[in-house]
Protein backbone atom coordinates (compact mmCIF):
# COMPACT_ATOMS: atom_id res chain seq x y z
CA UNK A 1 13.00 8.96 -27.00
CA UNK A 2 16.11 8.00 -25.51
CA UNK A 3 17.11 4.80 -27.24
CA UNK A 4 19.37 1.86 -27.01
CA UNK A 5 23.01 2.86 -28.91
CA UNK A 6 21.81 6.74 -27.84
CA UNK A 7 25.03 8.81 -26.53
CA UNK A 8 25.19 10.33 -23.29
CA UNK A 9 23.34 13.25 -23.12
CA UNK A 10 25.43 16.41 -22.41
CA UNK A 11 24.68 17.91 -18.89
CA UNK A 12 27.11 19.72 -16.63
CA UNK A 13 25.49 18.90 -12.69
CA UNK A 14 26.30 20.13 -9.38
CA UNK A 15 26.75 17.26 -6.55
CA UNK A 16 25.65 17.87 -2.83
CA UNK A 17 29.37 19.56 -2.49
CA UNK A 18 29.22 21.77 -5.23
CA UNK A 19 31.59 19.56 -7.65
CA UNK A 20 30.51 19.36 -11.39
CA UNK A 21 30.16 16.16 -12.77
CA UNK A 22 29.62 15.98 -16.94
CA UNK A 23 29.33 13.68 -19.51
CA UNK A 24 29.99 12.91 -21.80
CA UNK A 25 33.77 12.71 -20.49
CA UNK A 26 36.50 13.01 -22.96
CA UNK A 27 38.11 9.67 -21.24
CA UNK A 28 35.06 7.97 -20.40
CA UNK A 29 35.67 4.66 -18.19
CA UNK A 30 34.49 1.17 -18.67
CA UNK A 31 30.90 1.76 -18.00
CA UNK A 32 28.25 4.63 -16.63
CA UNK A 33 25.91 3.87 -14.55
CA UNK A 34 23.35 7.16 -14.20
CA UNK A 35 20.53 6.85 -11.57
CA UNK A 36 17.40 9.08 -11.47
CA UNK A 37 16.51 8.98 -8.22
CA UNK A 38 15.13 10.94 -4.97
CA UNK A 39 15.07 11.39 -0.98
CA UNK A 40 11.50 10.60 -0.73
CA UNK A 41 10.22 7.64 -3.31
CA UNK A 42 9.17 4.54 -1.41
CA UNK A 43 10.60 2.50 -4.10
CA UNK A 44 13.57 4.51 -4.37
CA UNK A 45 14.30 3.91 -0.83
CA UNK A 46 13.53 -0.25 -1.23
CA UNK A 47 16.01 -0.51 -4.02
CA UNK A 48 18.92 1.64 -2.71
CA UNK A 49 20.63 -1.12 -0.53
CA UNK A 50 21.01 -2.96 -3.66
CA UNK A 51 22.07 -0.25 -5.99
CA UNK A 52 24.41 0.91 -3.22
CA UNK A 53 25.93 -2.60 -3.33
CA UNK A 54 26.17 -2.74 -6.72
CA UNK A 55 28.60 0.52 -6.85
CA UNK A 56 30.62 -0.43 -4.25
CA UNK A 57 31.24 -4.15 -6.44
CA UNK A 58 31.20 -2.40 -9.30
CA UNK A 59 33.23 1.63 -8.88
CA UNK A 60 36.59 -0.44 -8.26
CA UNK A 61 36.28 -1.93 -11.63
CA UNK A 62 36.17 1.54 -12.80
CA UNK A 63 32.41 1.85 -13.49
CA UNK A 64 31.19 5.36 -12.85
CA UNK A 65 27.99 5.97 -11.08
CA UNK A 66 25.95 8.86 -10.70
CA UNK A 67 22.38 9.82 -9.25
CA UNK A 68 20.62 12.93 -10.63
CA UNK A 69 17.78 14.22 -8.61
CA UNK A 70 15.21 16.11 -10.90
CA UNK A 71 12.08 16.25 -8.68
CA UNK A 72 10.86 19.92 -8.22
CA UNK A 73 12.22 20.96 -4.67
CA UNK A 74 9.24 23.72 -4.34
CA UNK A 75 6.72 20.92 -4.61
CA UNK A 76 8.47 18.30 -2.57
CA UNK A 77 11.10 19.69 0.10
CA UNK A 78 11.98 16.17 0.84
CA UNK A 79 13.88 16.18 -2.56
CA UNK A 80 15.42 19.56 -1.84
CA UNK A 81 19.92 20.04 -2.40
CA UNK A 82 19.51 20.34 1.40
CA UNK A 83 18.50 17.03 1.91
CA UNK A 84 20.12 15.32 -0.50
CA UNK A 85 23.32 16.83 1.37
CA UNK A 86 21.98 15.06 4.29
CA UNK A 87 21.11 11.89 2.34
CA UNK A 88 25.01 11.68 0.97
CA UNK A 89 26.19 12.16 4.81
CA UNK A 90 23.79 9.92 6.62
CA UNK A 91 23.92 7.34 4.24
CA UNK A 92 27.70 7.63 3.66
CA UNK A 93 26.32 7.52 -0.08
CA UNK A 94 28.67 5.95 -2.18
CA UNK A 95 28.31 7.60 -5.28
CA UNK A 96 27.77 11.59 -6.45
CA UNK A 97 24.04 12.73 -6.23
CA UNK A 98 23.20 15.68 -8.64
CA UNK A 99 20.77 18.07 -8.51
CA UNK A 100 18.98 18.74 -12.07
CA UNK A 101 17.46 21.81 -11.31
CA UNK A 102 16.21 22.67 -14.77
CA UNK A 103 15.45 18.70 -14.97
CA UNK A 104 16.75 19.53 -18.93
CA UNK A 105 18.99 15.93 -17.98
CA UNK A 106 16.03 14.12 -16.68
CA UNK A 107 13.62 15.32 -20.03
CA UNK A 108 17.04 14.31 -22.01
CA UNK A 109 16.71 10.98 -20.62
CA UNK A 110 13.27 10.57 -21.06
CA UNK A 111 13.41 9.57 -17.28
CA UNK A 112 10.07 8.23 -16.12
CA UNK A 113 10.52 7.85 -12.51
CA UNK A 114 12.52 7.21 -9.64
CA UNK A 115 14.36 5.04 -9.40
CA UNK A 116 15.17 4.72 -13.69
CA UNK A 117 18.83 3.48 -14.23
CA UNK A 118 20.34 3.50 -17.24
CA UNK A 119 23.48 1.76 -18.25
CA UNK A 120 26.41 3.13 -21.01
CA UNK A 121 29.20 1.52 -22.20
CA UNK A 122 32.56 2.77 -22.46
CA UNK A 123 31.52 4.27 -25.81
CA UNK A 124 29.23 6.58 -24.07
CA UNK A 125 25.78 4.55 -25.76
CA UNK A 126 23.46 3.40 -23.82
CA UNK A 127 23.03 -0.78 -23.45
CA UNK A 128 20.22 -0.63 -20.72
CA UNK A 129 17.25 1.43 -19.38
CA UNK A 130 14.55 0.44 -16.47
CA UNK A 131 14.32 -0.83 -13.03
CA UNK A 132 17.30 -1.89 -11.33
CA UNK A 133 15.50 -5.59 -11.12
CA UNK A 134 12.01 -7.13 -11.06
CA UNK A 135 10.97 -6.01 -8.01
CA UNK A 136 11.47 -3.53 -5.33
CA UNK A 137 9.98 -5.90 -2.51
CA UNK A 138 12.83 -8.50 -2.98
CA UNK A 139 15.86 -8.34 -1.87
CA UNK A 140 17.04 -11.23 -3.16
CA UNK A 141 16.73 -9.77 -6.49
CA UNK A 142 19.86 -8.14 -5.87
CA UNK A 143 19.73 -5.71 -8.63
CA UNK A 144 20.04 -8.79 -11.51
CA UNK A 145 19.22 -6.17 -14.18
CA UNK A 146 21.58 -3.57 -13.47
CA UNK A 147 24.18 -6.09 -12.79
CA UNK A 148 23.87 -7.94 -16.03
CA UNK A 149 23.41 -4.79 -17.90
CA UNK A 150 26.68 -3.28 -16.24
CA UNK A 151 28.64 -6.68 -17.04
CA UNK A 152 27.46 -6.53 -20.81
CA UNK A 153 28.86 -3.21 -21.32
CA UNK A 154 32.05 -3.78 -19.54
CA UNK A 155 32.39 -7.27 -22.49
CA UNK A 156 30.95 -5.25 -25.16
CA UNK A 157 27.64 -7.28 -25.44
CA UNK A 158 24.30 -6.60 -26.05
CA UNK A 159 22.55 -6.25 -22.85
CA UNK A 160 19.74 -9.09 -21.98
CA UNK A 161 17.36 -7.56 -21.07
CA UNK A 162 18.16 -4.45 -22.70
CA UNK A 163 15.22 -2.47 -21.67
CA UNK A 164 12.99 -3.11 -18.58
CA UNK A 165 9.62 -1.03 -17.13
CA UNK A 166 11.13 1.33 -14.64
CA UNK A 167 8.89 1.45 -11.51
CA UNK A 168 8.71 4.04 -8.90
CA UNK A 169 7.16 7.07 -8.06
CA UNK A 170 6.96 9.64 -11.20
CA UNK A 171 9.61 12.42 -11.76
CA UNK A 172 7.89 15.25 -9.90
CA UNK A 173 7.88 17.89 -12.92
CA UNK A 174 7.88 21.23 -12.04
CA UNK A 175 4.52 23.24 -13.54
């Protein structure tokens, strides 16, 4: 299981322009926020406003953010590089969205579905894992857990809460 005070798992991922993004990085910013998410996940698509927001408060403080995209294209085209490529341009996504083809990142995770954030420091440990807040329906919410997790690791604190449930639609595993 992927812990609290885990490192980074190392993974080498293509975005939806062919750049490689990797981790752990050598000079490794403030805080890393990594996002297992999808095109197609109802609960995916009810949280990104919020997690959107969150990077753009958040990247110019130097926090990196990343989605990874494990879900088995061959099962569910929705989730296919092709349409993230379209996601990233229709959305004017703020953030790079990898494709884990293998989904050796996701299982290194131990990503349970999508949406599952989890939060590193500037040590490369994780401080948080689980939903981006307490529930997808609301709004008003505004991504509380992610935000508080994201501010502990930029002050060196212990996150509170530190772990959550992640809910969402489950990683689509290929067979």
């Amino acid at each position: 299981m992927h812990e609290i005070g885990d490192d980074i798992p190392a993974f080498e991922l293509p975005d939806t322009r062919g750049a490689v993004h990797a981790a752990p990085l050598e000079d490794a910013p403030p805080a890393t926020v990594v996002v297992v998410m999808c095109n197609h996940c109802p609960y995916v698509v009810a949280w990104n406003p919020r997690v959107r927001a969150v990077a753009e408060d958040y990247g110019p403080r130097g926090v990196r953010f990343l989605g990874i995209n494990a879900n088995d294209p061959g099962r569910y085209p929705a989730d296919s590089p092709e349409r993230m490529r379209e996601f990233v341009d229709y959305q004017d996504w703020p953030f790079p969205y990898l494709f884990d083809e293998t989904q050796d990142v996701a299982r290194a995770l131990d990503a349970l579905v999508t949406p599952h954030v989890f939060v590193y420091d500037g040590h490369q440990r994780l401080v948080y894992h689980g939903a981006p807040d307490s529930d997808h329906e609301d709004p008003g919410n505004d991504a509380a857990w992610l935000r508080a997790a994201i501010e502990a690791a930029l002050t060196n604190e212990a996150a509170d809460p530190a772990v959550t449930r992640p809910r969402g639609c489950s990683v689509k595993w290929k067979a």
